[in-house]
Protein backbone atom coordinates (compact mmCIF):
# COMPACT_ATOMS: atom_id res chain seq x y z
CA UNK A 1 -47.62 -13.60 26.64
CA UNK A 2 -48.73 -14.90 23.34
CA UNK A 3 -51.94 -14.48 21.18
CA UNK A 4 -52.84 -17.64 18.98
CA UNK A 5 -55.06 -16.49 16.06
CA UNK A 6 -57.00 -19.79 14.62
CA UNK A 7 -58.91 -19.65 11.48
CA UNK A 8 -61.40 -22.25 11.91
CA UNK A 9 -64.10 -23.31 9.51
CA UNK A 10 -67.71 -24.99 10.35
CA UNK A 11 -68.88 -23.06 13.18
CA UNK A 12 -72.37 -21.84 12.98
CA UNK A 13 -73.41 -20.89 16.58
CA UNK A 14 -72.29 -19.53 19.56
CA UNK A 15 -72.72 -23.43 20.68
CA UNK A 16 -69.96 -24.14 18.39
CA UNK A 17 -67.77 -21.48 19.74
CA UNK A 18 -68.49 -22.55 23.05
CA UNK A 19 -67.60 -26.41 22.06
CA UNK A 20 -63.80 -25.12 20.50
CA UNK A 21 -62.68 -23.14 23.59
CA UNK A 22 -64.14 -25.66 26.30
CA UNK A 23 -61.90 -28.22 24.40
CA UNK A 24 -58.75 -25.63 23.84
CA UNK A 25 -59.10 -25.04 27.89
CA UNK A 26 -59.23 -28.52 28.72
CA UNK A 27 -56.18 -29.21 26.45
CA UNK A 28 -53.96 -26.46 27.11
CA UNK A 29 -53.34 -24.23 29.93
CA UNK A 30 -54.36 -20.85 29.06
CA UNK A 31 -55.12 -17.42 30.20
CA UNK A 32 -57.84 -16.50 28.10
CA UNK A 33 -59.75 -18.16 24.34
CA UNK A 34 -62.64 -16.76 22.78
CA UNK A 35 -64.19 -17.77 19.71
CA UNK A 36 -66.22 -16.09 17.44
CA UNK A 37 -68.64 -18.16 14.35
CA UNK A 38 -69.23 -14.90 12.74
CA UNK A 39 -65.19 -14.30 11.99
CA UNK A 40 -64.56 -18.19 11.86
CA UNK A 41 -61.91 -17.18 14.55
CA UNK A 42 -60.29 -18.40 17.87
CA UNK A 43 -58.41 -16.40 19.81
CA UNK A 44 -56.09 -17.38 22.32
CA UNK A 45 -54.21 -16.11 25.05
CA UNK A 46 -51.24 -18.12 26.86
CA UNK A 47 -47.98 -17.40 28.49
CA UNK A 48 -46.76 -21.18 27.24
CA UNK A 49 -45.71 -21.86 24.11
CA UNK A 50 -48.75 -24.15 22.48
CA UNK A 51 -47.52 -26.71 20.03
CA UNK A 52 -49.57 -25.70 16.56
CA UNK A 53 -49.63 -29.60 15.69
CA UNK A 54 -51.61 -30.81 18.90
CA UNK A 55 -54.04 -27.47 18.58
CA UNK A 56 -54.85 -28.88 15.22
CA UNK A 57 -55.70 -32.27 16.88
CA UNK A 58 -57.63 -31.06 19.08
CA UNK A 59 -59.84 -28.76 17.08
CA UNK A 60 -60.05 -31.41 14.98
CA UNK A 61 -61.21 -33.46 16.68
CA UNK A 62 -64.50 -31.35 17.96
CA UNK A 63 -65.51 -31.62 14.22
CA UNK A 64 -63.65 -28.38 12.89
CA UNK A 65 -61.15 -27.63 10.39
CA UNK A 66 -58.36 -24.94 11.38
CA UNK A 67 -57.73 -24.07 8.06
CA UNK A 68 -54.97 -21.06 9.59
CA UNK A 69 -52.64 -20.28 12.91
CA UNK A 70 -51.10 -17.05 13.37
CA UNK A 71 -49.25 -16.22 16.44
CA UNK A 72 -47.79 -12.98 17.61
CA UNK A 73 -46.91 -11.20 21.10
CA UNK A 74 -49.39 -9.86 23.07
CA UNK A 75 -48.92 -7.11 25.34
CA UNK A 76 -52.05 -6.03 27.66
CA UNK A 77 -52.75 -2.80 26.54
CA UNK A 78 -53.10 -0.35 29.44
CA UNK A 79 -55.58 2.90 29.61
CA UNK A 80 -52.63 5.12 29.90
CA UNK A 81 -49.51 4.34 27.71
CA UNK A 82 -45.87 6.16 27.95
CA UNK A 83 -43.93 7.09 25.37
CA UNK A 84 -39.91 7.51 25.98
């Protein structure tokens, strides 16, 4: 699994977040995306690779600027965790 951080700039509301990740989950197939005005962040979580051009697109075109994209692994973290 994958988390996709987005920097995104010109939300103001939680109406804006909800704009970005209705148009993120009807673009992409993904587990989870939250977004958050406040931080000026999206976060996304997917077990595909997403292409970082066509996320750009289509933030862009709701009327937002991702101005960053970070992405990283993502393991669930569990309420009990082994060491070995």
């Amino acid at each position: 699994m994958t988390k996709v951080t987005l920097e995104i700039e010109g939300m103001a509301c939680s109406m804006c977040e909800s704009h970005i990740n209705e148009a993120v989950r009807k673009a992409f197939d993904v587990k989870k995306v939250s977004s958050s005005h406040s931080k000026n962040q999206t976060v996304i979580l997917t077990e595909q690779e997403i292409d970082e051009q066509a996320l750009r697109q289509v933030i862009d075109a709701t009327g937002y600027r991702v101005s960053s994209i970070r992405s990283e692994p993502y393991q669930k973290k569990g309420l009990f965790s082994f060491g070995r």
